[in-house]
Protein backbone atom coordinates (compact mmCIF):
# COMPACT_ATOMS: atom_id res chain seq x y z
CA UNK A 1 11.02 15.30 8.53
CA UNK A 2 10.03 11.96 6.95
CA UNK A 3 10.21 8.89 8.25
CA UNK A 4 10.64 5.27 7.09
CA UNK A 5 7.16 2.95 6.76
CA UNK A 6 7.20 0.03 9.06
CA UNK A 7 6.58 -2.93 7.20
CA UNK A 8 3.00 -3.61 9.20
CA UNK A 9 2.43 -0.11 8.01
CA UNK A 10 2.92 -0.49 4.52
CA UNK A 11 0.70 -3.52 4.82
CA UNK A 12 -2.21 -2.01 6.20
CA UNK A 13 -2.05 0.58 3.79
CA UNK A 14 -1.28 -1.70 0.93
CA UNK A 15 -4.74 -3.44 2.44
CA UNK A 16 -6.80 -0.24 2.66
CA UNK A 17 -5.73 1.67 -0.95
CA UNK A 18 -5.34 -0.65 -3.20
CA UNK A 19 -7.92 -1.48 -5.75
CA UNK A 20 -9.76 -4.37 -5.41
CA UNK A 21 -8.61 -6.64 -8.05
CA UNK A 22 -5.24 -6.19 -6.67
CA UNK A 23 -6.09 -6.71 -2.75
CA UNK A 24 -8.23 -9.76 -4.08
CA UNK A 25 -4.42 -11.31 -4.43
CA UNK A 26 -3.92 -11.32 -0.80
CA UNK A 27 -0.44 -9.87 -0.75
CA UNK A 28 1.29 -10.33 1.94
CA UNK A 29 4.74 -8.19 2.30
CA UNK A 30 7.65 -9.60 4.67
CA UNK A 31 10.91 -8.62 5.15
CA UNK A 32 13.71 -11.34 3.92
CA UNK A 33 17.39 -11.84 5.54
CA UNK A 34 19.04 -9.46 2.96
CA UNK A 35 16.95 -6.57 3.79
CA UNK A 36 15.01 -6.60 1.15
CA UNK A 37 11.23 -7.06 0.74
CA UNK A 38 9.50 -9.87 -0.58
CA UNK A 39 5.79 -10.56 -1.65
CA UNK A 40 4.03 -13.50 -1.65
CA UNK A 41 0.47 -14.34 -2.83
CA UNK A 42 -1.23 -17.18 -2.34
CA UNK A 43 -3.51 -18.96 -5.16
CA UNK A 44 -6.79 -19.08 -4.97
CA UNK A 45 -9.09 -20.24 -6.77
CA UNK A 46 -11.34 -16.81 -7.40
CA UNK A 47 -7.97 -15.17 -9.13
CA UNK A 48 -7.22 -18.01 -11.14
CA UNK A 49 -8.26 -18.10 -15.16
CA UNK A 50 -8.42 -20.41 -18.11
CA UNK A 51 -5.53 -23.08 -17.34
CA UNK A 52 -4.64 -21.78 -13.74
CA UNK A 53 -3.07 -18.91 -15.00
CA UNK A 54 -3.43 -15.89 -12.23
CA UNK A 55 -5.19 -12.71 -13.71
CA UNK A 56 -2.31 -10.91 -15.85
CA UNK A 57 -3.55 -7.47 -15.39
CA UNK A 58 -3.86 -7.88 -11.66
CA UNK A 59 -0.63 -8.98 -11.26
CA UNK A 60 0.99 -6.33 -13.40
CA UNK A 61 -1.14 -3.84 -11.06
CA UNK A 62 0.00 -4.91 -8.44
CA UNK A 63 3.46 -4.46 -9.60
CA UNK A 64 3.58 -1.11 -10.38
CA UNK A 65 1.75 0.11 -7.66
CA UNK A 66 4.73 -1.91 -4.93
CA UNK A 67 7.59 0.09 -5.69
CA UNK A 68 6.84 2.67 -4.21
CA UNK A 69 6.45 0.65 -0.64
CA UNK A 70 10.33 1.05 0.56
CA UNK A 71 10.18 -0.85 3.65
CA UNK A 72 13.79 -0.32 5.34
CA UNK A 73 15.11 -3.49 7.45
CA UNK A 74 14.17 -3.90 10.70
């Protein structure tokens, strides 16, 4: 039997698997009032590039390595 991932779950384990240039984001996963998850990341200044741009190919790592974090509503 399988069960669901909390959503402090998935963010520990988000914290503790995920490559470094995509932890160095600082993702932070919370729950929104539709049920569905959201992601935020802050800005900082070590992720930024030429122009304030945020690293491309840590972003799109991070991206598809998310989807497969299904965090049901609480």
């Amino acid at each position: 039997m399988t069960t669901q991932p909390t959503l402090a779950f998935a963010q520990q384990f988000l914290e503790e698997n995920f490559s470094p240039w995509i932890t160095d984001l600082k993702p932070k996963l919370k729950i929104r009032e539709n049920g569905t998850a959201q992601m935020d990341i802050p800005i900082f200044l070590n992720i930024q590039r030429v122009g304030g741009i945020v690293c491309g190919l840590a972003m799109g790592s991070l991206a598809a390595h998310v989807w497969s974090l299904h965090v049901p509503a609480a």
